[in-house]
PDB file of N, CA and C in Angstrom:
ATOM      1  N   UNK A   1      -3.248  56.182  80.846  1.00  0.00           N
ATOM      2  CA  UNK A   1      -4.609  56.053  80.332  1.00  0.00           C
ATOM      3  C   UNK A   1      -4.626  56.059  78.802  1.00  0.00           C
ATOM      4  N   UNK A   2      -3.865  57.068  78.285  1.00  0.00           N
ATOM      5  CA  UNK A   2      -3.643  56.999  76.895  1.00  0.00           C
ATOM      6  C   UNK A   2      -3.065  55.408  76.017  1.00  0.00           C
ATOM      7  N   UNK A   3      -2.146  55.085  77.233  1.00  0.00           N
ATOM      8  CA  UNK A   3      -1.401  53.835  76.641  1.00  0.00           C
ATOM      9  C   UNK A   3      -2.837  52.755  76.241  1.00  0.00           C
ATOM     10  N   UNK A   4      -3.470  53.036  77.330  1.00  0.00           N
ATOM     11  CA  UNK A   4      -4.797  51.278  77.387  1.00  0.00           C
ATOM     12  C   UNK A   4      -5.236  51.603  76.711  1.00  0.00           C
ATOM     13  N   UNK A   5      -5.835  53.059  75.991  1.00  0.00           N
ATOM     14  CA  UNK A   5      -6.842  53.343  74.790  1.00  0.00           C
ATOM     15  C   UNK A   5      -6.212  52.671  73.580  1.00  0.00           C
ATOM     16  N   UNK A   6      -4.411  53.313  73.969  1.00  0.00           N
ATOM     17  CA  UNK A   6      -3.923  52.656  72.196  1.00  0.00           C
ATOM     18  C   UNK A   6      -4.156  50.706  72.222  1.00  0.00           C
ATOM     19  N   UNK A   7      -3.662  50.751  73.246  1.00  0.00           N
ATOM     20  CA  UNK A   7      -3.997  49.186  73.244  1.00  0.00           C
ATOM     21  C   UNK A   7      -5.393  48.209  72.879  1.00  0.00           C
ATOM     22  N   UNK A   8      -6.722  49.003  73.548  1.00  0.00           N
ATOM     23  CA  UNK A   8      -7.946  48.697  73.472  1.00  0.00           C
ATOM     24  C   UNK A   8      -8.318  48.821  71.802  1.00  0.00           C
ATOM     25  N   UNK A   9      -7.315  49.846  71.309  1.00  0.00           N
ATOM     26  CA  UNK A   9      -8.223  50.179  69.695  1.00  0.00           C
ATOM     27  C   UNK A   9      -7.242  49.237  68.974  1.00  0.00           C
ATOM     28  N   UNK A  10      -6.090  48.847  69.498  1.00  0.00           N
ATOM     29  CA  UNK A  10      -4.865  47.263  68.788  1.00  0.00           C
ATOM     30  C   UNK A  10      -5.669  46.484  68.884  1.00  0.00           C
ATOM     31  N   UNK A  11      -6.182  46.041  69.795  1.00  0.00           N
ATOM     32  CA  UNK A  11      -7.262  44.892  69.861  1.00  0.00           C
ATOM     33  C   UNK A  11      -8.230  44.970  69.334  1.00  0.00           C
ATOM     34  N   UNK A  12      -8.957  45.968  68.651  1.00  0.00           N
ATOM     35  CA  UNK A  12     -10.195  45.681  68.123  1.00  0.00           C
ATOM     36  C   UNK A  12      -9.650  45.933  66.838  1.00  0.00           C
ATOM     37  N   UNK A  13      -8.935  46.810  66.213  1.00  0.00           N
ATOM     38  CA  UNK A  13      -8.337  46.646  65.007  1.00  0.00           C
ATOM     39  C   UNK A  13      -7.848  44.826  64.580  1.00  0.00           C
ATOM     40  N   UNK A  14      -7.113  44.316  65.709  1.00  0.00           N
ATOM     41  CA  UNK A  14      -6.910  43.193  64.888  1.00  0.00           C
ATOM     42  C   UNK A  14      -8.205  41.930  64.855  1.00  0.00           C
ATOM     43  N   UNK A  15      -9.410  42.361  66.223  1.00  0.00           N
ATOM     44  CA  UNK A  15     -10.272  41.562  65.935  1.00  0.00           C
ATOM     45  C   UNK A  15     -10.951  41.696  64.966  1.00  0.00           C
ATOM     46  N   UNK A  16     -11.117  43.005  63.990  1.00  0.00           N
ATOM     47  CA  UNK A  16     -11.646  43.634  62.674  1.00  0.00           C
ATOM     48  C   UNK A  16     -11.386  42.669  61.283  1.00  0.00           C
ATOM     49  N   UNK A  17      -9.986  42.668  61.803  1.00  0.00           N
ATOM     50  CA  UNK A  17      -8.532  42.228  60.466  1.00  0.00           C
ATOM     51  C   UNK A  17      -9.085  40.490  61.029  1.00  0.00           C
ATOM     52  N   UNK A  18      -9.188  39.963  62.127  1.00  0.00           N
ATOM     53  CA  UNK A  18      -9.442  38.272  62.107  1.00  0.00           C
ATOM     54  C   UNK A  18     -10.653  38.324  61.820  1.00  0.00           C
ATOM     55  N   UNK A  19     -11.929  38.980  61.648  1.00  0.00           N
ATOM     56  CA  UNK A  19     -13.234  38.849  61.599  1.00  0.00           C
ATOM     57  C   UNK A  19     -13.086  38.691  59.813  1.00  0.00           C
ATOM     58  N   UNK A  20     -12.652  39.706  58.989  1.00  0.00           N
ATOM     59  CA  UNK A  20     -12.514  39.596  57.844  1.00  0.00           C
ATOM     60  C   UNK A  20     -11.828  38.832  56.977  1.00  0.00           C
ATOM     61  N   UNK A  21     -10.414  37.965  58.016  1.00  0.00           N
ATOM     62  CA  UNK A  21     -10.128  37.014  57.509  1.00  0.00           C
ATOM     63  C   UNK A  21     -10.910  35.741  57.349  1.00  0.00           C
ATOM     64  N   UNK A  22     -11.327  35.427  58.141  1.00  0.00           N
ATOM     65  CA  UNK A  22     -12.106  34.525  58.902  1.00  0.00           C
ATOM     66  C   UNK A  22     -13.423  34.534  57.103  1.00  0.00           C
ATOM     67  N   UNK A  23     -14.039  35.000  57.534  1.00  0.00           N
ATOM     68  CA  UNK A  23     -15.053  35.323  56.230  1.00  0.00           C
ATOM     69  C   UNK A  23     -14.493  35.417  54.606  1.00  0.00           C
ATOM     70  N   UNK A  24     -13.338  36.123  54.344  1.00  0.00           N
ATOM     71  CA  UNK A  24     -12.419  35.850  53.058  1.00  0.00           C
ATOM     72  C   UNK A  24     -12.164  34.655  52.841  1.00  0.00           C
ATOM     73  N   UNK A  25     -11.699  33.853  53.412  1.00  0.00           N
ATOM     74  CA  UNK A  25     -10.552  32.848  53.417  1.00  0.00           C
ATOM     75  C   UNK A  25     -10.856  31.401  52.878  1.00  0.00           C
ATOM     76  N   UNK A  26     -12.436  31.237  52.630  1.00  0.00           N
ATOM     77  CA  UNK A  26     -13.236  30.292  51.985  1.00  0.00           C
ATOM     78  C   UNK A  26     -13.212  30.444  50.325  1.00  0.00           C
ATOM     79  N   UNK A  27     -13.340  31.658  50.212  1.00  0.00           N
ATOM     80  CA  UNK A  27     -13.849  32.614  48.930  1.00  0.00           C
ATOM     81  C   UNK A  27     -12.142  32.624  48.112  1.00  0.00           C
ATOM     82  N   UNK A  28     -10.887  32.705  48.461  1.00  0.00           N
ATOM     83  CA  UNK A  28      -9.759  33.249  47.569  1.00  0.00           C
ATOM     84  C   UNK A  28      -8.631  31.961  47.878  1.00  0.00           C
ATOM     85  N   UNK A  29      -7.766  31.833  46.759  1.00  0.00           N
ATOM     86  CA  UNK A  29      -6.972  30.851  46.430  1.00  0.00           C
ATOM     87  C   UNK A  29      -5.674  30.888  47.429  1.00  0.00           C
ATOM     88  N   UNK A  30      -4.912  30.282  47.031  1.00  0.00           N
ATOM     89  CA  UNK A  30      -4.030  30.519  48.320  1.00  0.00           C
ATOM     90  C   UNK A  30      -3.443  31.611  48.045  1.00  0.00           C
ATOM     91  N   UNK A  31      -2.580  31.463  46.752  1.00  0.00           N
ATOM     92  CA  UNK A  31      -1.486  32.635  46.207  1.00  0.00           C
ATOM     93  C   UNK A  31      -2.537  33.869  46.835  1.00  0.00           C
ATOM     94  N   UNK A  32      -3.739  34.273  46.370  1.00  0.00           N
ATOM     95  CA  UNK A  32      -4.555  35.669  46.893  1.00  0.00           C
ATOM     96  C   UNK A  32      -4.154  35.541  48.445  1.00  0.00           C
ATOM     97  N   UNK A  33      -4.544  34.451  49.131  1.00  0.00           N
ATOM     98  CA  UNK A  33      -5.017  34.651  50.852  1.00  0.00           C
ATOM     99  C   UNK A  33      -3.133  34.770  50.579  1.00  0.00           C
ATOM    100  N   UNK A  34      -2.065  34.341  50.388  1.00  0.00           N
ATOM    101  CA  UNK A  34      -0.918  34.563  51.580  1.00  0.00           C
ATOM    102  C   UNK A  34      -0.417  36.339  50.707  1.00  0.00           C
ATOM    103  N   UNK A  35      -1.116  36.710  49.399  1.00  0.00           N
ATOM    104  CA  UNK A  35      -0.329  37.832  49.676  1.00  0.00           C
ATOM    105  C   UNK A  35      -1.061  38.876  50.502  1.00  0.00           C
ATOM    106  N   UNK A  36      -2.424  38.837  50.614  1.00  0.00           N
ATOM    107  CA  UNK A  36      -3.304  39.309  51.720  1.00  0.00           C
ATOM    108  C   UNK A  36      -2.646  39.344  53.273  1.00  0.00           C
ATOM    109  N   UNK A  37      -2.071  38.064  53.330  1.00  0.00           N
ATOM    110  CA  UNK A  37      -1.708  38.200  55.360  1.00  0.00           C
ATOM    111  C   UNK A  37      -0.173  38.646  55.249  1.00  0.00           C
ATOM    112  N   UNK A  38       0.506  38.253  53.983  1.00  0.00           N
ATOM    113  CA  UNK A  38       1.997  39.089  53.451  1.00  0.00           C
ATOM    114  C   UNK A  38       1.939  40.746  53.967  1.00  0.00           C
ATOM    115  N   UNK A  39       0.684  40.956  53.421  1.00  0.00           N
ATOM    116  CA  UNK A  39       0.808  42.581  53.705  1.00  0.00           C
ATOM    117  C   UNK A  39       0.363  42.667  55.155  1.00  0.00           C
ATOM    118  N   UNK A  40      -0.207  42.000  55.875  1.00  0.00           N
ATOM    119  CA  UNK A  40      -0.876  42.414  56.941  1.00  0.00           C
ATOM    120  C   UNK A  40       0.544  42.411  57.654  1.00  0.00           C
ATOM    121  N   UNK A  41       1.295  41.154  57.655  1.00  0.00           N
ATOM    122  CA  UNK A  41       2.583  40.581  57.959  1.00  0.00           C
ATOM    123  C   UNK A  41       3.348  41.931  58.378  1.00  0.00           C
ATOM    124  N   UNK A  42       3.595  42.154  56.838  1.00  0.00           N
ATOM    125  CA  UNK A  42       4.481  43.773  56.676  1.00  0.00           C
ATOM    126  C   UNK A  42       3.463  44.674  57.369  1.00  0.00           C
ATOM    127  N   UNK A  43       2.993  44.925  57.372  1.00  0.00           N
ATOM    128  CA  UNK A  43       2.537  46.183  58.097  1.00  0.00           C
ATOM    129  C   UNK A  43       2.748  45.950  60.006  1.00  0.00           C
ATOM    130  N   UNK A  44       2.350  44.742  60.230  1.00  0.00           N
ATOM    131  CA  UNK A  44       2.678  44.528  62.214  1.00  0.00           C
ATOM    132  C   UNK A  44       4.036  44.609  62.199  1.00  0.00           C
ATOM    133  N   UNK A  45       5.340  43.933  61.339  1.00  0.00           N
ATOM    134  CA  UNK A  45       6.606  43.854  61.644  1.00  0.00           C
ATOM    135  C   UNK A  45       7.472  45.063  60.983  1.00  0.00           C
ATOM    136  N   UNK A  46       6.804  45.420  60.194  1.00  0.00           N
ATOM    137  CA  UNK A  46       7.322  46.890  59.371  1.00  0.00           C
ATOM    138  C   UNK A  46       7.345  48.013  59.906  1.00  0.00           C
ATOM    139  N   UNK A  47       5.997  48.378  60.037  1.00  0.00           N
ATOM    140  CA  UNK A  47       5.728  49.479  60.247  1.00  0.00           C
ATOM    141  C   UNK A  47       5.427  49.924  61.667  1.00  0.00           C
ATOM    142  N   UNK A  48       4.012  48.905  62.154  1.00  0.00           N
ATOM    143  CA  UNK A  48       3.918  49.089  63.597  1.00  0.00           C
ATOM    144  C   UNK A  48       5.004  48.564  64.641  1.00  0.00           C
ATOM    145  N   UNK A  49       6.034  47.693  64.013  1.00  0.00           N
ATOM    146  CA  UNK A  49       7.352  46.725  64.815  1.00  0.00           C
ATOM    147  C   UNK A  49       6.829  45.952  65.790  1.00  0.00           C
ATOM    148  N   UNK A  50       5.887  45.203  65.732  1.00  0.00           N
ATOM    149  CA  UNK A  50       5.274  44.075  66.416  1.00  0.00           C
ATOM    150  C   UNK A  50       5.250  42.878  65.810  1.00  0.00           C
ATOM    151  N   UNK A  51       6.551  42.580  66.193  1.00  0.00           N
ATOM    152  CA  UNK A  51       6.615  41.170  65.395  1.00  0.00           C
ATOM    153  C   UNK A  51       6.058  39.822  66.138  1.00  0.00           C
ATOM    154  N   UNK A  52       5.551  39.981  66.847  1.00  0.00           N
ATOM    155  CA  UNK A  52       4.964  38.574  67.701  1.00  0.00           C
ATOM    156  C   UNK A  52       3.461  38.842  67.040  1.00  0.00           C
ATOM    157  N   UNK A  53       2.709  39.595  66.746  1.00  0.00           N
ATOM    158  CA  UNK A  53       1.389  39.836  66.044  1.00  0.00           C
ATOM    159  C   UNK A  53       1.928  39.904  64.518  1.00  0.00           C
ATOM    160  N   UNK A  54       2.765  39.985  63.924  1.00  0.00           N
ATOM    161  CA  UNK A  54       2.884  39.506  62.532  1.00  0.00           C
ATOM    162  C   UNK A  54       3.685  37.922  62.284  1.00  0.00           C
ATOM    163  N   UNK A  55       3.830  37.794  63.275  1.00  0.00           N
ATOM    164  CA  UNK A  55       4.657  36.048  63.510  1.00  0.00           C
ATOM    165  C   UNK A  55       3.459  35.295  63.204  1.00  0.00           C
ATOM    166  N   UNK A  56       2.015  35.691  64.615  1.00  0.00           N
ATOM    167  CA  UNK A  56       1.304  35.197  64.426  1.00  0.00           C
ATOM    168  C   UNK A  56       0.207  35.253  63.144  1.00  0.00           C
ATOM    169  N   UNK A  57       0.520  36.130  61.986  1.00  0.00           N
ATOM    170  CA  UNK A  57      -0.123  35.959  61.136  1.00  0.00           C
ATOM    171  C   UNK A  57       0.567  35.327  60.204  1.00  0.00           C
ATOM    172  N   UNK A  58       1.619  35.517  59.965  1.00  0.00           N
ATOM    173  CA  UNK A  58       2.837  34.556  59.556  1.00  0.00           C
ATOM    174  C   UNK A  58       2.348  33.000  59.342  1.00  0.00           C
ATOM    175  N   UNK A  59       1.910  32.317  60.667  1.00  0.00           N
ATOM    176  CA  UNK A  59       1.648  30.744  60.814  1.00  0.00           C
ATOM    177  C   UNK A  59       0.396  30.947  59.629  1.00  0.00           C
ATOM    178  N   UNK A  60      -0.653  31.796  59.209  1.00  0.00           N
ATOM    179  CA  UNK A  60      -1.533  31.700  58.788  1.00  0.00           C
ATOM    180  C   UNK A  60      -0.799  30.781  57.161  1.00  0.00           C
ATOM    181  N   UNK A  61       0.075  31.537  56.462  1.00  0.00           N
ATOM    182  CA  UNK A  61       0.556  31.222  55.415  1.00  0.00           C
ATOM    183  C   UNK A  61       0.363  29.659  54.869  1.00  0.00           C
ATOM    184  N   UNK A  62       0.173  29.750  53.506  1.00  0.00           N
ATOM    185  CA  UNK A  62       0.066  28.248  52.892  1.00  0.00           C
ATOM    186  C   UNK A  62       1.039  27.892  51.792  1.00  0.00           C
ATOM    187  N   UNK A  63       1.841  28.955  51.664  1.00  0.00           N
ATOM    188  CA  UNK A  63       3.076  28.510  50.773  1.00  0.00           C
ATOM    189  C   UNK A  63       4.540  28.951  50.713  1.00  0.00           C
ATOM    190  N   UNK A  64       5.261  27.974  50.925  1.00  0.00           N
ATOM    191  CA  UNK A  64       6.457  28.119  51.057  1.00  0.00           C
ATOM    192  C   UNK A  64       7.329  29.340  50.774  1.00  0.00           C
ATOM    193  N   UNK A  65       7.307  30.186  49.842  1.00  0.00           N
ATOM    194  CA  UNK A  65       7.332  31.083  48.883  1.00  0.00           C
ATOM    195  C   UNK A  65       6.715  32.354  50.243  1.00  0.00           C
ATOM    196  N   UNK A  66       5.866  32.040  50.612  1.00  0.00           N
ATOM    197  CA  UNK A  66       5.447  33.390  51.120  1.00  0.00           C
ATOM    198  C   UNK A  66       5.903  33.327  52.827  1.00  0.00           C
ATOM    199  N   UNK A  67       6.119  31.788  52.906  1.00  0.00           N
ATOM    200  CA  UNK A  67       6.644  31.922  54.303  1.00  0.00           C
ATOM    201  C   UNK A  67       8.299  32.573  54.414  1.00  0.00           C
ATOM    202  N   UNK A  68       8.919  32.760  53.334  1.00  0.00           N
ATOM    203  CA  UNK A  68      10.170  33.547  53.118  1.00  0.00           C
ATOM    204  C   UNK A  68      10.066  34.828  53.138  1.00  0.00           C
ATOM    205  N   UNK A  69       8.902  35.155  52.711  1.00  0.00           N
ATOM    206  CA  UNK A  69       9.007  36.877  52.544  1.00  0.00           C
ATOM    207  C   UNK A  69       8.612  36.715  53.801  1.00  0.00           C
ATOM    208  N   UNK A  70       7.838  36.911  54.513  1.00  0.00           N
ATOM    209  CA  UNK A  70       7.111  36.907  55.808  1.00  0.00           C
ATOM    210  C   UNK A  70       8.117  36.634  56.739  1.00  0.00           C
ATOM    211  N   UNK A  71       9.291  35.729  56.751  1.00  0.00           N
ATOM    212  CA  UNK A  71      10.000  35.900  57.547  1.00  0.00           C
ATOM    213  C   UNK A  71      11.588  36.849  57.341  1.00  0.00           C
ATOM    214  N   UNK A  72      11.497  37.181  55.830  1.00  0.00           N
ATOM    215  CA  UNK A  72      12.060  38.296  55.587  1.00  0.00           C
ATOM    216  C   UNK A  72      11.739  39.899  56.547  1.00  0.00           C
ATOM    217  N   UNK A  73      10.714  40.270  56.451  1.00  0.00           N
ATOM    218  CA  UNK A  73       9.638  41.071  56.961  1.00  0.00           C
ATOM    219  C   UNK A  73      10.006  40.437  58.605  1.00  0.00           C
ATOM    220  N   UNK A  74      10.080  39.798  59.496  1.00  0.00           N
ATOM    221  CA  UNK A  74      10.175  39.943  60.361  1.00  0.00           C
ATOM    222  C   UNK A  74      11.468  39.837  60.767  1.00  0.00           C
ATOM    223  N   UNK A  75      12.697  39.958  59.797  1.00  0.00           N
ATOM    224  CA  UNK A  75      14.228  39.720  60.325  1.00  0.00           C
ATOM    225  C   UNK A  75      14.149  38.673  61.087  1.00  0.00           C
ATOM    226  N   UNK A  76      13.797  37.560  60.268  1.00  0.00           N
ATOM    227  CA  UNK A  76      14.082  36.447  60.697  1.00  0.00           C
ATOM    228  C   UNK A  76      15.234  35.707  59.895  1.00  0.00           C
ATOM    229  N   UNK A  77      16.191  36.034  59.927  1.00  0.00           N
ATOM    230  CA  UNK A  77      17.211  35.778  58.508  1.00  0.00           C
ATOM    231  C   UNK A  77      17.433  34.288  58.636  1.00  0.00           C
ATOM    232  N   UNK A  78      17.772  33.464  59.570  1.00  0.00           N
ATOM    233  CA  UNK A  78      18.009  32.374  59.579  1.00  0.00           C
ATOM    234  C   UNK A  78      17.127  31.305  59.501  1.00  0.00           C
ATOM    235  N   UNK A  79      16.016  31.450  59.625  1.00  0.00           N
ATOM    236  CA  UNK A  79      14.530  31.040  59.385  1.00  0.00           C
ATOM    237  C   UNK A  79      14.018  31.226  57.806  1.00  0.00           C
ATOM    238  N   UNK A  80      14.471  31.965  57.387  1.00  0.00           N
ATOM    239  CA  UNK A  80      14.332  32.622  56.002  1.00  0.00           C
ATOM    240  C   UNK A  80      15.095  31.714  54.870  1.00  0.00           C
ATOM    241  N   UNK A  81      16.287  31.898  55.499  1.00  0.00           N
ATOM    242  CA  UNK A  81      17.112  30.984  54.641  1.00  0.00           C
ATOM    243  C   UNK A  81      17.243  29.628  54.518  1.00  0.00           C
ATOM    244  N   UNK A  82      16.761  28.778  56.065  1.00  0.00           N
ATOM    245  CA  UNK A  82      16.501  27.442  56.150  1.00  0.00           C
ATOM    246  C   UNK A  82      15.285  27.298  55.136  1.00  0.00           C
ATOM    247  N   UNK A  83      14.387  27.965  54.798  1.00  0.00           N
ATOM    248  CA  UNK A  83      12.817  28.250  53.910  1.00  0.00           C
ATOM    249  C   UNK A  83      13.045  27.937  52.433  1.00  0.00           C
ATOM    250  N   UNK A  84      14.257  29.572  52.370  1.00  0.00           N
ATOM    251  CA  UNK A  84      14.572  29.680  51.157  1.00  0.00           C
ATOM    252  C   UNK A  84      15.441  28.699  50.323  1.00  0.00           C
ATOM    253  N   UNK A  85      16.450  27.936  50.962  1.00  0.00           N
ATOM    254  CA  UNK A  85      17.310  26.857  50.483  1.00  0.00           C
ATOM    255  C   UNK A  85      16.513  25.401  50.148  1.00  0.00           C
ATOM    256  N   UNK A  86      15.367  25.295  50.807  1.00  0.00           N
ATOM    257  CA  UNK A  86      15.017  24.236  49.838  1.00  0.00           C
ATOM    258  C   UNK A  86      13.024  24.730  48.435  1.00  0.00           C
ATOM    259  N   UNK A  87      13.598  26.033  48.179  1.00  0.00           N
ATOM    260  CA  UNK A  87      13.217  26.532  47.025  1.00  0.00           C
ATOM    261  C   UNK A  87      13.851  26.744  45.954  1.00  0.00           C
ATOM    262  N   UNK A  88      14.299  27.812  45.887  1.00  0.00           N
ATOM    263  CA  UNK A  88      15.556  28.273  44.616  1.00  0.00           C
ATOM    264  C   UNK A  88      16.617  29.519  45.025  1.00  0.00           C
ATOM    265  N   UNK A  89      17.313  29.283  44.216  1.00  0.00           N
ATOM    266  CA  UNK A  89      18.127  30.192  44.260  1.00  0.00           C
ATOM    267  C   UNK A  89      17.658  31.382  44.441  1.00  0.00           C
ATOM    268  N   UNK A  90      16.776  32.189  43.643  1.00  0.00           N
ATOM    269  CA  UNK A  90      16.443  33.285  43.989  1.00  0.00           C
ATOM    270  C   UNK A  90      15.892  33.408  45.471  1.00  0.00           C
ATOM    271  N   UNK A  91      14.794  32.920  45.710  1.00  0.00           N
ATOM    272  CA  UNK A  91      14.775  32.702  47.313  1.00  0.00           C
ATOM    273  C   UNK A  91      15.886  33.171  48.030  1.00  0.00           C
ATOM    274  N   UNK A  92      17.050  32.228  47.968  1.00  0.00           N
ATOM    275  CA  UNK A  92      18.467  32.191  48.934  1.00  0.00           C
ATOM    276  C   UNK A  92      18.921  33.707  48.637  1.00  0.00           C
ATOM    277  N   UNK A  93      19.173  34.163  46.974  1.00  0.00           N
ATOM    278  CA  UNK A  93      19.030  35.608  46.783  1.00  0.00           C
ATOM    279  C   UNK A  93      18.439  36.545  47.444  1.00  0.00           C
ATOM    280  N   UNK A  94      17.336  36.862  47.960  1.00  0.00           N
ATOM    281  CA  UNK A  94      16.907  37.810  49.015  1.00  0.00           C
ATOM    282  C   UNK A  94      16.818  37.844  50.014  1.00  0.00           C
ATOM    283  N   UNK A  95      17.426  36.172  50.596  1.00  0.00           N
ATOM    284  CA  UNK A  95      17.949  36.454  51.890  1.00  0.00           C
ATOM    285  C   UNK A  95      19.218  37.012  52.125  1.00  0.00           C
ATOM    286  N   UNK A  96      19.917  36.980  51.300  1.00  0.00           N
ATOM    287  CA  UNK A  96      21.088  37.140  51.151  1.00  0.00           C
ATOM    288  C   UNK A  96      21.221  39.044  50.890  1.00  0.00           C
ATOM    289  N   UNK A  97      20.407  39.556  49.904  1.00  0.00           N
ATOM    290  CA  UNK A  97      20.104  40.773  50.158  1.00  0.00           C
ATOM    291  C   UNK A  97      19.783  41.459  51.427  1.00  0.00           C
ATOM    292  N   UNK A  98      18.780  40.732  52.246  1.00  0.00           N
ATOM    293  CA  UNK A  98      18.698  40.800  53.366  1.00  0.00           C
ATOM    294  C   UNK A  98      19.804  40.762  53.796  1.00  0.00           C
ATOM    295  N   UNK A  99      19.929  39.855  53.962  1.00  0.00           N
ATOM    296  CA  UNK A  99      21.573  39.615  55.360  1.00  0.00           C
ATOM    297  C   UNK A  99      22.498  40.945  55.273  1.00  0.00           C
ATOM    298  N   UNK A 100      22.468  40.791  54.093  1.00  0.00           N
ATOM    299  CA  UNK A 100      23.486  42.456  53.778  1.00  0.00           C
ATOM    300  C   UNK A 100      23.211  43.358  54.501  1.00  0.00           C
ATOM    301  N   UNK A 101      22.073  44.357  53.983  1.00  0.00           N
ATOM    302  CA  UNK A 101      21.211  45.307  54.609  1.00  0.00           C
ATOM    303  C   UNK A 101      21.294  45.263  55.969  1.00  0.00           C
ATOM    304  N   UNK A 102      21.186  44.072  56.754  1.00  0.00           N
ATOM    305  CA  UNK A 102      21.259  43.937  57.854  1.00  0.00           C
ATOM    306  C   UNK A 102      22.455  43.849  58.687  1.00  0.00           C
ATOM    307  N   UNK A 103      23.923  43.625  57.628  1.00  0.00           N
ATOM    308  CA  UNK A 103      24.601  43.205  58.373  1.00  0.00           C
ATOM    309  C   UNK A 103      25.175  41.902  59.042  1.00  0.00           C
ATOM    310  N   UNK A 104      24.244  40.911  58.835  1.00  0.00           N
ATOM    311  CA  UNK A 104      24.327  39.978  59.320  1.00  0.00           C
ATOM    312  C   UNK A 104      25.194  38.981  58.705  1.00  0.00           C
ATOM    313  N   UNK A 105      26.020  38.997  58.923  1.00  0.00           N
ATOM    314  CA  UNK A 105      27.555  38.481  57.883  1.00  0.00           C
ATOM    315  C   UNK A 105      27.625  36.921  58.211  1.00  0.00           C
ATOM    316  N   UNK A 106      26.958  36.064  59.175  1.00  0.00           N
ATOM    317  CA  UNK A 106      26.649  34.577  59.041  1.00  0.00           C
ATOM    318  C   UNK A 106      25.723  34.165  58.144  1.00  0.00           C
ATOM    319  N   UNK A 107      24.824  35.071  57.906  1.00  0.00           N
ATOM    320  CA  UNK A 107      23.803  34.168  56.973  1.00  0.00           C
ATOM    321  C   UNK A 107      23.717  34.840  56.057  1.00  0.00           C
ATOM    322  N   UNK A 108      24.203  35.694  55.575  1.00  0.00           N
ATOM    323  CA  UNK A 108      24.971  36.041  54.147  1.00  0.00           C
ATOM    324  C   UNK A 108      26.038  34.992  53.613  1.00  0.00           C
ATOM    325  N   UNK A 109      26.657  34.775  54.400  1.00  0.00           N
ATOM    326  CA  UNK A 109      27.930  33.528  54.130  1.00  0.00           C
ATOM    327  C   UNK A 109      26.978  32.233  53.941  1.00  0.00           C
ATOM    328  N   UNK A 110      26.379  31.712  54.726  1.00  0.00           N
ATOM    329  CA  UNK A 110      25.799  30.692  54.362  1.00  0.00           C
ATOM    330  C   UNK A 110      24.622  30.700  52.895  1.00  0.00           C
ATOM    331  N   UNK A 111      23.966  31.997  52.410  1.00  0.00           N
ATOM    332  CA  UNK A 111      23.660  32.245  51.172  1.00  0.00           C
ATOM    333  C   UNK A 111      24.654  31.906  49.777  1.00  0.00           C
ATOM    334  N   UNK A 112      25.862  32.132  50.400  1.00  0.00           N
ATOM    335  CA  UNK A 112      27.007  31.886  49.409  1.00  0.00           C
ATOM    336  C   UNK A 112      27.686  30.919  49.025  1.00  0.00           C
ATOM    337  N   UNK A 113      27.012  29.758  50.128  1.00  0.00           N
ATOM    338  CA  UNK A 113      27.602  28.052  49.547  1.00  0.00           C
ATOM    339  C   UNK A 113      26.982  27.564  48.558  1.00  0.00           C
TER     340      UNK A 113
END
């Protein structure tokens, strides 16, 4: 019973968070709106570890640049780096930080060509 309450108040929390997007999103530029759903991003795949509800805020994104962090934030390393390689170097740089942290010793190597 406890579980459906937490669930019932997930759902209205994020219908809260789409009601206010929804109404923002006319009003602010892009750079504002993607670091706005950036954080929302980080907070579902960060903190709460629901990465299929920060994936889906993820698609919201409008620039390249933020679709890297966002899929940084969801350990998406190989997704990240296909993103980041046709930006800049630095880009490929924090995936590559990433990969470390993580371990992930293929797409660290591929950061390094």
């Amino acid at each position: 019973n406890n579980h459906r309450k937490t669930k019932t108040e997930t759902l209205e929390k994020q219908e809260s968070i789409n009601k206010f997007l929804q109404v923002t999103r006319p009003l602010v530029s892009n750079g504002t709106w993607d670091k706005m759903i950036n954080k929302i991003v980080k907070t579902y795949a960060v903190h709460l570890h629901d990465i299929p509800t920060a994936e889906q805020y993820a698609a919201q994104l409008t620039l390249p640049e933020s679709r890297v962090e966002a899929l940084l934030h969801c350990n998406k390393l190989n997704e990240a780096y296909l993103a980041a390689v046709n930006l800049d170097i630095g880009h490929v740089e924090r995936v590559l930080v990433a990969a470390k942290q993580l371990q992930a010793a293929p797409v660290a190597a591929l950061c390094t060509k």
